[in-house]
N, C-alpha and C. Protein backbone atom coordinates (compact mmCIF):
# COMPACT_ATOMS: atom_id res chain seq x y z
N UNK A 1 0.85 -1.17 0.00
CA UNK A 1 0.00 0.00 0.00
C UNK A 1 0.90 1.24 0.00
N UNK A 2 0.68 2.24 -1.12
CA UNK A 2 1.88 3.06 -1.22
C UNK A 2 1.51 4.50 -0.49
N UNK A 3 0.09 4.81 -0.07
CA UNK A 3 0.13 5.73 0.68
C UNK A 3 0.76 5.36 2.01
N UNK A 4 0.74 3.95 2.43
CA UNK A 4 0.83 3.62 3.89
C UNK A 4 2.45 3.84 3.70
N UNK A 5 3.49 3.37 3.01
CA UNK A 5 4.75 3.18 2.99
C UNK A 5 5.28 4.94 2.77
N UNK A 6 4.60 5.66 2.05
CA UNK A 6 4.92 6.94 2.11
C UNK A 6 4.77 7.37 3.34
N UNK A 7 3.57 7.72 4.02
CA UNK A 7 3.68 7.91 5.68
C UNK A 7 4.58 7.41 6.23
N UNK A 8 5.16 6.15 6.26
CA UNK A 8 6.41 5.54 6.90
C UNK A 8 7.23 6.44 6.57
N UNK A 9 7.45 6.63 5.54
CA UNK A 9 9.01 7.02 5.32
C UNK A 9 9.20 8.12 5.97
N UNK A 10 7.61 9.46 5.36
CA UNK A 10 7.50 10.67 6.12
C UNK A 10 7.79 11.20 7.59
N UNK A 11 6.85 10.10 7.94
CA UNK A 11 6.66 10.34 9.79
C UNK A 11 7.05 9.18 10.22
N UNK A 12 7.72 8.14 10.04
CA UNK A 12 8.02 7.13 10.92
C UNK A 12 9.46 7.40 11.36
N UNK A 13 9.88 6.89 12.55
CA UNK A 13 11.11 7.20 13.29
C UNK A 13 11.45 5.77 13.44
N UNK A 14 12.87 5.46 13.07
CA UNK A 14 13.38 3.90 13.30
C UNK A 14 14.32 4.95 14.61
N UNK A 15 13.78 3.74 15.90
CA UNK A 15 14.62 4.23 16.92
C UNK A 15 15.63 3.11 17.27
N UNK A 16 16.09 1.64 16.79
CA UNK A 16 16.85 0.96 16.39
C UNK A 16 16.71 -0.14 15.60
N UNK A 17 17.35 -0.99 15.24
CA UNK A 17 17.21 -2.12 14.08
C UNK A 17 16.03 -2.31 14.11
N UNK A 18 15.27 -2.23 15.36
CA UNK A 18 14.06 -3.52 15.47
C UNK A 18 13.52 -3.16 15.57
N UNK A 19 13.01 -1.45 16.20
CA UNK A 19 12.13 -1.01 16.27
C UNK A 19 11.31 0.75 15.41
N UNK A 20 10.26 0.43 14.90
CA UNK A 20 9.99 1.79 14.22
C UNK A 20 8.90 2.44 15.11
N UNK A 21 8.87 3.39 15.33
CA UNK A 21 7.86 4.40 15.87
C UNK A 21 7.19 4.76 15.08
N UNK A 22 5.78 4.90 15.01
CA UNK A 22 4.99 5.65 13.41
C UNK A 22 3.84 6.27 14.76
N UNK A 23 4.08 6.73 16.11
CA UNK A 23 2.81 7.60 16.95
C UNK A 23 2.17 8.78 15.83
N UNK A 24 2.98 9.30 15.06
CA UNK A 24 2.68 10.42 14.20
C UNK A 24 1.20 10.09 13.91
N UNK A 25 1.01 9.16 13.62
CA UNK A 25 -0.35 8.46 12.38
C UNK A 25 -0.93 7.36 12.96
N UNK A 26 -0.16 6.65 13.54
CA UNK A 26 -1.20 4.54 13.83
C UNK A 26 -1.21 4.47 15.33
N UNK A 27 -0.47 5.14 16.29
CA UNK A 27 -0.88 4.24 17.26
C UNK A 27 -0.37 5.40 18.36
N UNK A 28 -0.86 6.85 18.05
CA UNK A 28 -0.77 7.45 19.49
C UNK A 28 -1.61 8.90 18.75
N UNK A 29 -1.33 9.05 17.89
CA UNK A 29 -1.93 10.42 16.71
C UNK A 29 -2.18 9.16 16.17
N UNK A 30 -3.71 9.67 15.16
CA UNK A 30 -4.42 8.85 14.20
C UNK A 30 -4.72 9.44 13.00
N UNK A 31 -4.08 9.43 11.76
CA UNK A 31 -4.38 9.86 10.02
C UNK A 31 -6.16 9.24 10.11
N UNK A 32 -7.18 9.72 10.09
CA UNK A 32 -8.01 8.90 9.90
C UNK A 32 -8.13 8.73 8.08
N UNK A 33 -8.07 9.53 7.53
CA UNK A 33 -7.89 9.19 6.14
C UNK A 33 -6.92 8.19 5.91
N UNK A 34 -5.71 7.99 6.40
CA UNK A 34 -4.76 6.87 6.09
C UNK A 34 -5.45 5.44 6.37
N UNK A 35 -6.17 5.80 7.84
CA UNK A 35 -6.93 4.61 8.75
C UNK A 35 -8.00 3.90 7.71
N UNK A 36 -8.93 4.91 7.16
CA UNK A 36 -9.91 4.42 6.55
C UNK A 36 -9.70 3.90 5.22
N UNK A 37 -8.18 4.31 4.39
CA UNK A 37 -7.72 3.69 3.58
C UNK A 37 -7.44 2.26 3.78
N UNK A 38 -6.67 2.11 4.84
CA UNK A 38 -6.09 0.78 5.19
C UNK A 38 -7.66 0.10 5.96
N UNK A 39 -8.74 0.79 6.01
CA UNK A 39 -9.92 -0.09 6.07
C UNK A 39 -10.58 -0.72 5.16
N UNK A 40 -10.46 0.08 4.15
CA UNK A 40 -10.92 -0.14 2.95
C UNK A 40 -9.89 -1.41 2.08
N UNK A 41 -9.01 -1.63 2.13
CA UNK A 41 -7.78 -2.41 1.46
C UNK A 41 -7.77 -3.69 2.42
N UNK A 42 -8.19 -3.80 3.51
CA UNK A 42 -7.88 -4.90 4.24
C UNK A 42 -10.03 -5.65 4.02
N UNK A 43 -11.17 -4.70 4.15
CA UNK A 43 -11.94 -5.29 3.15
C UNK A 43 -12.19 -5.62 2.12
N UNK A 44 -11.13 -5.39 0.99
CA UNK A 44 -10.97 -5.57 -0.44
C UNK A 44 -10.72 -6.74 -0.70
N UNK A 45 -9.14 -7.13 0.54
CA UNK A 45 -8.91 -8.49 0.84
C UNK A 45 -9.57 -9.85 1.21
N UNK A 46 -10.64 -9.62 2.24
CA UNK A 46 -11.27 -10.35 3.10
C UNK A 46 -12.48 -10.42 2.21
N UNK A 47 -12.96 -9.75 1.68
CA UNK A 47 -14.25 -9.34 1.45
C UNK A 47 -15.23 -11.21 0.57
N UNK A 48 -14.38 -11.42 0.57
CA UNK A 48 -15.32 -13.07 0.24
C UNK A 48 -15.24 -14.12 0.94
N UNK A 49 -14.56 -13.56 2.56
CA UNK A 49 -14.38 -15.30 3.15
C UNK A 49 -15.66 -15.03 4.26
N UNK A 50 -16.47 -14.45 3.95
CA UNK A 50 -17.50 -14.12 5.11
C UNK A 50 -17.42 -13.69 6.72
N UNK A 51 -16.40 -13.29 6.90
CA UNK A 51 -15.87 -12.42 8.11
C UNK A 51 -17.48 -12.03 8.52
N UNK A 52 -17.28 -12.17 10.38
CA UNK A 52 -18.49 -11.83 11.19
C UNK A 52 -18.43 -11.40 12.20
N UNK A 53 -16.84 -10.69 12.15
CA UNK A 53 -16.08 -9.78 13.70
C UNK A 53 -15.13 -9.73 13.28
N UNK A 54 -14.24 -8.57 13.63
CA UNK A 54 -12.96 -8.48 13.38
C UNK A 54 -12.29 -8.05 14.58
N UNK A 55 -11.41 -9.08 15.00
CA UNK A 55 -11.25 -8.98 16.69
C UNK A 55 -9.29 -8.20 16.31
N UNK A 56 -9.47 -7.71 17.27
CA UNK A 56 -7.67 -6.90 17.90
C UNK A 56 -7.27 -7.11 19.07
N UNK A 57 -6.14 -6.50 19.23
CA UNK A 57 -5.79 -5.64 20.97
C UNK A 57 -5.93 -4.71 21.12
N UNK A 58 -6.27 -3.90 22.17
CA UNK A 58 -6.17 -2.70 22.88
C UNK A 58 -4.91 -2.54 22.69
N UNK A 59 -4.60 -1.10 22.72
CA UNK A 59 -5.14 -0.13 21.87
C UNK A 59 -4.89 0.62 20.16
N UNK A 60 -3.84 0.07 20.17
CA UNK A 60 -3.35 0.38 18.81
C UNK A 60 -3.80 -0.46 17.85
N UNK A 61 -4.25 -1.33 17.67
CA UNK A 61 -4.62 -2.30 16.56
C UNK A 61 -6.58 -1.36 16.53
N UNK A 62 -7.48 -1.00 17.44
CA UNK A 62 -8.15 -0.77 16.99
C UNK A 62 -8.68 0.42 16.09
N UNK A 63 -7.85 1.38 15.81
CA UNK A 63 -7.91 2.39 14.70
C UNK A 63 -8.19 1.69 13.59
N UNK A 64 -7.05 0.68 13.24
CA UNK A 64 -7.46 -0.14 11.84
C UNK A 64 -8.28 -1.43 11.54
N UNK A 65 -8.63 -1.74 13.03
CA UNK A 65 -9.71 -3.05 12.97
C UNK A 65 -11.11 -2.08 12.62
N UNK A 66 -11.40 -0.94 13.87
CA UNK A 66 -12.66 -0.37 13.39
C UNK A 66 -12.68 0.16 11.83
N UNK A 67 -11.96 0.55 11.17
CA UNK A 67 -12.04 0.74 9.99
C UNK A 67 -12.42 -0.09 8.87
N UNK A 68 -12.15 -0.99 8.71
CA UNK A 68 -12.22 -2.74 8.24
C UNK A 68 -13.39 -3.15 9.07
N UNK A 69 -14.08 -3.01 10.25
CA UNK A 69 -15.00 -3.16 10.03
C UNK A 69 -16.52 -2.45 9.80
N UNK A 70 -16.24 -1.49 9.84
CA UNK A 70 -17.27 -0.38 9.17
C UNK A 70 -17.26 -0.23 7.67
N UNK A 71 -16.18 -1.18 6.86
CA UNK A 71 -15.73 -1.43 5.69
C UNK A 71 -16.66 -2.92 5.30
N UNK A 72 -16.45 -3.83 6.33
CA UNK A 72 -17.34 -5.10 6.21
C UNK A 72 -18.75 -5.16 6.77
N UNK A 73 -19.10 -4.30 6.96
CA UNK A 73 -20.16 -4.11 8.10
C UNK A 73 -20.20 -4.94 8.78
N UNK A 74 -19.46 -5.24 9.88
CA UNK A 74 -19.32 -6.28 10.85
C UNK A 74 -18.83 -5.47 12.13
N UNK A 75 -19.23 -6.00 13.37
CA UNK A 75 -18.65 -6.08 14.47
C UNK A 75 -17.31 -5.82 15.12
N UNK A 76 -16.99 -5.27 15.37
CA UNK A 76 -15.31 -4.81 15.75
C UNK A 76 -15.04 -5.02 17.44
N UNK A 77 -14.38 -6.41 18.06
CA UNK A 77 -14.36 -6.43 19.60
C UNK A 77 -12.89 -6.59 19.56
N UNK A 78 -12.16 -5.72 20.97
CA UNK A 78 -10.74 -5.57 21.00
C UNK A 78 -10.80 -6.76 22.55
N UNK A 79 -9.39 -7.33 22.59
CA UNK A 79 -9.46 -8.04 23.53
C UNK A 79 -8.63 -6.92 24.57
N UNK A 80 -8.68 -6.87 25.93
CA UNK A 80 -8.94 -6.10 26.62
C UNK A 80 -7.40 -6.48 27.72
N UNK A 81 -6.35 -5.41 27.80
CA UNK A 81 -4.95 -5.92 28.18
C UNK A 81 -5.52 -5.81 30.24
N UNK A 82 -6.24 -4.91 30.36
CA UNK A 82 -6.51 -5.25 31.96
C UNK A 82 -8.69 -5.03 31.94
N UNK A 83 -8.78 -5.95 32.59
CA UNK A 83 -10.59 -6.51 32.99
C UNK A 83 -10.82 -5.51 33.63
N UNK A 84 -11.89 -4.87 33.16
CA UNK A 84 -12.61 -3.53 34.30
C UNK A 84 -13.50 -4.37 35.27
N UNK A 85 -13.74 -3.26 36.43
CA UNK A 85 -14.69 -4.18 37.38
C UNK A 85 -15.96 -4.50 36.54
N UNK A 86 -16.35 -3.92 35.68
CA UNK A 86 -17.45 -3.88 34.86
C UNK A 86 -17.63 -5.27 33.84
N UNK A 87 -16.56 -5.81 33.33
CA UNK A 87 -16.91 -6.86 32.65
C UNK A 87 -17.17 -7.61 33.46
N UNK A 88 -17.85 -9.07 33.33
CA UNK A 88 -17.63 -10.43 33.77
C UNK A 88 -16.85 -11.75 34.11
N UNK A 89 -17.06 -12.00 34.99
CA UNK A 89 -15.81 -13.04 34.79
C UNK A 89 -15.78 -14.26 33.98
N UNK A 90 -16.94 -14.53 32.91
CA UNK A 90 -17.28 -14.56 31.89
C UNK A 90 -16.48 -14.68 30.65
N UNK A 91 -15.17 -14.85 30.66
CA UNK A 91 -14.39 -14.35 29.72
C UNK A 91 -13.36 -15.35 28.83
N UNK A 92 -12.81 -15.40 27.89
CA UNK A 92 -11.51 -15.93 27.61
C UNK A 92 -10.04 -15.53 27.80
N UNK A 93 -8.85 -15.99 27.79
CA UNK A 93 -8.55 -15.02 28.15
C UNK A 93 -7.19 -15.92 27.66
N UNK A 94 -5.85 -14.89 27.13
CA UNK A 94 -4.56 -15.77 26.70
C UNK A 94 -3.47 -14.59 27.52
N UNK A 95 -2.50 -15.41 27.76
CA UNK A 95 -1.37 -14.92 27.91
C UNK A 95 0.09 -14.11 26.43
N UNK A 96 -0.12 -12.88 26.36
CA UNK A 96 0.69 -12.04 25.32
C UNK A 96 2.09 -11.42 25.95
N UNK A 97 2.93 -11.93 25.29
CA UNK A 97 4.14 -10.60 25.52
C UNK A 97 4.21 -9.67 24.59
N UNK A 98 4.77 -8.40 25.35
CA UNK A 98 4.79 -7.19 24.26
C UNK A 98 6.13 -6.97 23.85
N UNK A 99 6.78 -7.24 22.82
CA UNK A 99 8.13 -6.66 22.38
C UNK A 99 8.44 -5.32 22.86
N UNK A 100 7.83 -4.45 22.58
CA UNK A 100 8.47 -3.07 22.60
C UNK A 100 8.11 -3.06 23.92
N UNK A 101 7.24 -3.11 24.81
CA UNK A 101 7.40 -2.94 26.19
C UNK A 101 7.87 -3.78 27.08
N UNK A 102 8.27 -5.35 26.66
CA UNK A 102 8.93 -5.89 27.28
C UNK A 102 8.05 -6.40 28.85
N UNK A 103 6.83 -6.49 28.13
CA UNK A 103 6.04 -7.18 29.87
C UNK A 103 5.01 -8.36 29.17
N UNK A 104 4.43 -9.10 30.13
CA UNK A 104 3.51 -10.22 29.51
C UNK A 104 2.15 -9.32 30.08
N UNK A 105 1.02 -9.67 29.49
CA UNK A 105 -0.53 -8.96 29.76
C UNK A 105 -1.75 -10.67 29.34
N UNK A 106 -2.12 -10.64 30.17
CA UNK A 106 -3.44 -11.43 30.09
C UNK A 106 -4.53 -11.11 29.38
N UNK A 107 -4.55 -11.10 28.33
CA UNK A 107 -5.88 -10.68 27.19
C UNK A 107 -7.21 -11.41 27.53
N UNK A 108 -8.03 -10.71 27.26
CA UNK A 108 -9.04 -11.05 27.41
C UNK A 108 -10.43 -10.71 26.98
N UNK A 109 -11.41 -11.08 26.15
CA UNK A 109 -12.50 -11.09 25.95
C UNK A 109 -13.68 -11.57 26.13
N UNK A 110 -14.81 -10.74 26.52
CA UNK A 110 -15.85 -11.58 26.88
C UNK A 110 -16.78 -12.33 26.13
N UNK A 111 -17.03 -13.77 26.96
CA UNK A 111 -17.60 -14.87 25.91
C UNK A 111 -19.08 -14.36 25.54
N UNK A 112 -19.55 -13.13 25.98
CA UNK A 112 -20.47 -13.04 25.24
C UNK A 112 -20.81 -12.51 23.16
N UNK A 113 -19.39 -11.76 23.27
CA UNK A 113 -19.12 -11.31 22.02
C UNK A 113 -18.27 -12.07 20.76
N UNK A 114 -18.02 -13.31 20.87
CA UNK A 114 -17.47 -14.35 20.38
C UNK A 114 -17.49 -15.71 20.72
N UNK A 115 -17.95 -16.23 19.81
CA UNK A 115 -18.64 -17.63 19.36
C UNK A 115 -18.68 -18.58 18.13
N UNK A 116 -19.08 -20.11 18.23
CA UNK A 116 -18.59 -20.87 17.42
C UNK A 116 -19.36 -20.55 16.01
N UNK A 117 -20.23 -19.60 16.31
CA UNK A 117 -20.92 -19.43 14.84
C UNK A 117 -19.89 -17.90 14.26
N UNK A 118 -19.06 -17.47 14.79
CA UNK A 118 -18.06 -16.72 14.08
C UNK A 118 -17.10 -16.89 13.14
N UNK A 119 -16.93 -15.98 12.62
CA UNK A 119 -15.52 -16.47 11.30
C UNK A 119 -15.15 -15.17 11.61
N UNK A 120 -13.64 -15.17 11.89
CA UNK A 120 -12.98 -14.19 12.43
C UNK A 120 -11.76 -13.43 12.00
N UNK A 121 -11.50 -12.41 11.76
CA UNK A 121 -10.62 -11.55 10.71
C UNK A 121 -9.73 -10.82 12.21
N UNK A 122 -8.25 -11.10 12.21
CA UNK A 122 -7.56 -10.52 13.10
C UNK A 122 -7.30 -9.16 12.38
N UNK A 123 -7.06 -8.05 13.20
CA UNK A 123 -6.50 -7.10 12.46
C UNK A 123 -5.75 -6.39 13.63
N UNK A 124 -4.52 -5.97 13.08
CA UNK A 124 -3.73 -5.39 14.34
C UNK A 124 -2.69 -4.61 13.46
N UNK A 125 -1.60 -3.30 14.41
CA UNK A 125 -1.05 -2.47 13.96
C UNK A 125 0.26 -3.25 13.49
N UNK A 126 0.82 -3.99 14.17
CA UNK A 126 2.30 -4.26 13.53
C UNK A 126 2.53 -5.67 14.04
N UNK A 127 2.91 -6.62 13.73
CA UNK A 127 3.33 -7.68 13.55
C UNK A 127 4.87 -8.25 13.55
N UNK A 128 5.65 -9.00 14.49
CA UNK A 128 7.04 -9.02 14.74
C UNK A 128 7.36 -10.14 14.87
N UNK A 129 7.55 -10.45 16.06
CA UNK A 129 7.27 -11.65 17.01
C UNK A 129 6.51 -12.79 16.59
N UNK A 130 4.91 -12.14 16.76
CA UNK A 130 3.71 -12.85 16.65
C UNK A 130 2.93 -13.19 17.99
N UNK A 131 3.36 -12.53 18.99
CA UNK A 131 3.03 -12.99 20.02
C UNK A 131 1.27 -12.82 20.25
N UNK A 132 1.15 -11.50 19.78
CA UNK A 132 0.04 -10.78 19.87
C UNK A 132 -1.09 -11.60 19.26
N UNK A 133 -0.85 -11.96 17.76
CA UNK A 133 -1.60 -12.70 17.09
C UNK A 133 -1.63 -13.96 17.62
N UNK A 134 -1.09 -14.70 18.30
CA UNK A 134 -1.09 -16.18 18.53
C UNK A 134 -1.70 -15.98 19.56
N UNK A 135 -1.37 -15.16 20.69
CA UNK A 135 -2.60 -14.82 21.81
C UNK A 135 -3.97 -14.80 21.09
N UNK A 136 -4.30 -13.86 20.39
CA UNK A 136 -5.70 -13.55 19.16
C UNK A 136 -5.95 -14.69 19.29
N UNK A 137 -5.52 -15.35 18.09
CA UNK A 137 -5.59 -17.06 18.03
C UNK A 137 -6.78 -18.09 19.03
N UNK A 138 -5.21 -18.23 20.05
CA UNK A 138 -5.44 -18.71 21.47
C UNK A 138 -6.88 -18.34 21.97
N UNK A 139 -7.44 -16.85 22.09
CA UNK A 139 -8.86 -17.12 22.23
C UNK A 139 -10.28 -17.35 21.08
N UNK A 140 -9.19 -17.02 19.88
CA UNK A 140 -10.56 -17.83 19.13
C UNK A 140 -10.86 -19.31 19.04
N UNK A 141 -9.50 -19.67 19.38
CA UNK A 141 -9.90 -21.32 19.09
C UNK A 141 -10.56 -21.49 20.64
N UNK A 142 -10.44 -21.23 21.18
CA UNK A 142 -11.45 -20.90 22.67
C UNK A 142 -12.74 -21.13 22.63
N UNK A 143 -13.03 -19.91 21.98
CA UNK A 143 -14.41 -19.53 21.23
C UNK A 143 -15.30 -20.81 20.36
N UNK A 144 -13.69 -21.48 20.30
CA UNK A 144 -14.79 -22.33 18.83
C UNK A 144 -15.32 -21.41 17.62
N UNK A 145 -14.38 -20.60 17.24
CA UNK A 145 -14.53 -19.57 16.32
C UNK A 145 -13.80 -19.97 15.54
N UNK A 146 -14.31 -19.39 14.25
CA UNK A 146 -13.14 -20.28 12.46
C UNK A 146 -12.54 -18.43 12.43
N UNK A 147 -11.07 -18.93 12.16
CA UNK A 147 -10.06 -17.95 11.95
C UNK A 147 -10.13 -17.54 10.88
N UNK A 148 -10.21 -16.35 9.89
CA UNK A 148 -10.62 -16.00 8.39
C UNK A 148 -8.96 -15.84 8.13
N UNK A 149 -8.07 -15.23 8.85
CA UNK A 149 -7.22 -14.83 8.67
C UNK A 149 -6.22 -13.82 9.19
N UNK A 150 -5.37 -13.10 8.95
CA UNK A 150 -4.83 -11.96 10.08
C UNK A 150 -4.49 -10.94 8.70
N UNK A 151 -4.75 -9.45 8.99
CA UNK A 151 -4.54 -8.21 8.59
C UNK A 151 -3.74 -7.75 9.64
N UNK A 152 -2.37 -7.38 8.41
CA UNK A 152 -1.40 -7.01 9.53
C UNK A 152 -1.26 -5.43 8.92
N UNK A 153 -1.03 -4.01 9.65
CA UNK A 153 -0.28 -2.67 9.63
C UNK A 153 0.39 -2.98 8.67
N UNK A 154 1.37 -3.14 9.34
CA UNK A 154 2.95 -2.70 9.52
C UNK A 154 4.19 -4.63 9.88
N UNK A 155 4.24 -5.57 8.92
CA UNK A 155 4.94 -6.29 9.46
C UNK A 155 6.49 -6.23 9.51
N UNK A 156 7.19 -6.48 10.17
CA UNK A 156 8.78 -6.22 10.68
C UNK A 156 8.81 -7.84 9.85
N UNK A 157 9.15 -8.00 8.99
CA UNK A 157 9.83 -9.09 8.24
C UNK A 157 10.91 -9.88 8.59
N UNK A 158 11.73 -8.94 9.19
CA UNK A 158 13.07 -9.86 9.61
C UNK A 158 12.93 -10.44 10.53
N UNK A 159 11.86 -10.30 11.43
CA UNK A 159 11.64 -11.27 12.81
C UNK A 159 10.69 -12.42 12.41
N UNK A 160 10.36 -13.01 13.41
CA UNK A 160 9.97 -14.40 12.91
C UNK A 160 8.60 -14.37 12.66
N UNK A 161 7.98 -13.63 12.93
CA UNK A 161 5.95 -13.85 13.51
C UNK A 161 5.40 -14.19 12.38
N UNK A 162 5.64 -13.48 11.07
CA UNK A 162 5.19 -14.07 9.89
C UNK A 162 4.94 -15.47 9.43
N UNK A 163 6.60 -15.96 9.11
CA UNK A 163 6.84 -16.93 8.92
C UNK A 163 6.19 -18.09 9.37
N UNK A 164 6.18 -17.74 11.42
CA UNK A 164 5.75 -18.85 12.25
C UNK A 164 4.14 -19.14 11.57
N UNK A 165 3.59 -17.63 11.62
CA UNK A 165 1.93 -18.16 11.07
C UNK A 165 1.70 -18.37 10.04
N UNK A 166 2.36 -18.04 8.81
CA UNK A 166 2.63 -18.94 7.47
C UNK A 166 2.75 -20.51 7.83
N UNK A 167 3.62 -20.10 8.35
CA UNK A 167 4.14 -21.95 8.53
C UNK A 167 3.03 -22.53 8.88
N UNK A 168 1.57 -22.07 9.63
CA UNK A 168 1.33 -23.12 10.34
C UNK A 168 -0.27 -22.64 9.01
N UNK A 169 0.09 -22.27 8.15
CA UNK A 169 -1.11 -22.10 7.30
C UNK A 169 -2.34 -21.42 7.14
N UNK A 170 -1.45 -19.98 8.01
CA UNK A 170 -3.10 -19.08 7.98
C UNK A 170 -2.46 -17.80 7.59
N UNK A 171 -3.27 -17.22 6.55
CA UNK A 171 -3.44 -16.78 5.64
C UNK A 171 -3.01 -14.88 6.43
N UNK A 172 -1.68 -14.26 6.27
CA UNK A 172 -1.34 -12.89 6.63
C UNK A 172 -1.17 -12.20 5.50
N UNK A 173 -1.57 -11.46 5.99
CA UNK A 173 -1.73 -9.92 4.86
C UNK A 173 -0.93 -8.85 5.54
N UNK A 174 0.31 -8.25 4.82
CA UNK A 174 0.42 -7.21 5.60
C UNK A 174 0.70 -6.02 4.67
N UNK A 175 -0.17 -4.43 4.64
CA UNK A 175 0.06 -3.45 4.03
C UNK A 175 1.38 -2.91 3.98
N UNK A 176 2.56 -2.86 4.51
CA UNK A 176 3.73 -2.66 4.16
C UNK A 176 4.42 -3.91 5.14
N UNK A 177 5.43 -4.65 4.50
CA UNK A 177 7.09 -5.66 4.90
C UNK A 177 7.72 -5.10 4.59
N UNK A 178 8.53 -4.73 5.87
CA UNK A 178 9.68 -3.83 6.51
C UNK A 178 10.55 -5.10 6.39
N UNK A 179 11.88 -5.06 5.27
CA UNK A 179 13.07 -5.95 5.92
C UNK A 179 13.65 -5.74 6.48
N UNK A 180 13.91 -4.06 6.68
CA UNK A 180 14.77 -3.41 7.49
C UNK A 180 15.40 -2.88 7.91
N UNK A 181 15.49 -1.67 9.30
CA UNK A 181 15.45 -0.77 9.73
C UNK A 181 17.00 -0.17 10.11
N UNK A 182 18.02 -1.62 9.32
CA UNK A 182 19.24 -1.13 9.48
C UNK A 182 19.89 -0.04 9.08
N UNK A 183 20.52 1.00 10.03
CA UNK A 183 21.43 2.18 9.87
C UNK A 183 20.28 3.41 10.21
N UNK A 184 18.96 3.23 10.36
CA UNK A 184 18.39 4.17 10.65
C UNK A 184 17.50 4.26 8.82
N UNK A 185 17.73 3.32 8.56
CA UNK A 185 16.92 3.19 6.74
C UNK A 185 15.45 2.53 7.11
N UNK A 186 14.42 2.55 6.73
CA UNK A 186 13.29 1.90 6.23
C UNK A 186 13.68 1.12 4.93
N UNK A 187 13.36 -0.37 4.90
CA UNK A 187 13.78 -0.91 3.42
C UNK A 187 12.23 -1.91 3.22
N UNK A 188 11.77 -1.64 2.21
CA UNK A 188 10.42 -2.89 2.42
C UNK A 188 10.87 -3.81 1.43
N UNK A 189 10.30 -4.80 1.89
CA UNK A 189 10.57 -6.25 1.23
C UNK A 189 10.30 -6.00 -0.03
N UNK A 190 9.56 -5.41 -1.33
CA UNK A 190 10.00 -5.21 -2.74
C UNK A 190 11.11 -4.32 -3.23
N UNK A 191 11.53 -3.95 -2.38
CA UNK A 191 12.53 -2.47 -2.66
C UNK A 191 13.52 -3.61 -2.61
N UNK A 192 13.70 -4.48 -1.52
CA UNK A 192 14.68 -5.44 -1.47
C UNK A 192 15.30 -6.47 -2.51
N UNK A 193 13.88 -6.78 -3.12
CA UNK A 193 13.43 -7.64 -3.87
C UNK A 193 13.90 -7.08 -5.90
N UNK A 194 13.88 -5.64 -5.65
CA UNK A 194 14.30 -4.77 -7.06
C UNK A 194 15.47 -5.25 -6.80
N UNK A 195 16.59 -5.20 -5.92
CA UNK A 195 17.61 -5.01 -6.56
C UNK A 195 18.78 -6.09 -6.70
């Protein structure tokens, strides 16, 4: 997506090999025109496997899940990094580590908003690891929910998360592959691939 990779280049900050900052636009300040682009492109994708929620994390993945789903007309539920007294104990719930912050969080969603009659579209800001998504995962197969697939931001290519969920045969999409952020460069995986 070449508006999304232009914003990178513009406003994104590589603060070392591994990590890029883009708060400017995805995940602290919000482009909603960029947002609703990348809503629109990630329903373009999906748009025939019958998606019936499009589940995230708090908080950065839901700028571009709600977009995608006001794009599918579907349902948009974020799984929730700490339980208010207000939910139920009612819930599913996986264990996530966060790369960039370096802590584990107990995710969690309530079983009232996901179920075995769902088909489910992950959508989240950036993709590395995979930790995030395999947590996702972890409570849909919970659910007894069919996985449609994962919509990824922003994936960091050179780390493993891709690969691992390739490998295991479910279907990632990601609007820009970053190979990488060496010397303080942005390089995406076709730029790599030209030369």
């Amino acid at each position: 997506m070449k508006a999304l990779q232009e914003k990178i280049r513009k406003d994104g900050i590589v603060l070392s090999d591994e990590v890029l900052k883009v708060d400017a636009f995805l995940n602290h300040q919000v482009d909603p025109v960029l947002m609703k682009q990348i809503g629109e492109t990630f329903a373009g994708l999906f748009k025939q496997d019958g998606v019936t929620k499009i589940l995230t994390l708090e908080s950065s993945g839901i700028s571009p899940a709600l977009m995608t789903a006001l794009e599918l007309n579907v349902p948009m539920v974020f799984a929730r990094k700490r339980k208010p007294f207000t939910q139920d104990a009612d819930v599913y719930e996986a264990s996530v580590h966060s790369f960039t912050k370096q802590t584990n969080h107990i995710i969690s969603v309530s079983r009232a908003f996901l179920n075995q009659a769902d088909r489910v579209l992950i959508v989240d800001d950036f993709l590395a690891n995979g930790q995030a998504a395999e947590g996702l995962i972890d409570i849909i197969d919970q659910a007894g929910a069919e996985l449609c697939g994962i919509g990824i931001v922003i994936e960091k290519a050179f780390q493993p998360g891709g690969k691992r969920l390739r490998d295991r045969g479910i279907r990632v999409e990601s609007l820009a592959s970053i190979r990488s952020l060496e010397n303080g460069t942005v390089t995406f995986q076709e730029e790599a691939h030209a030369k």
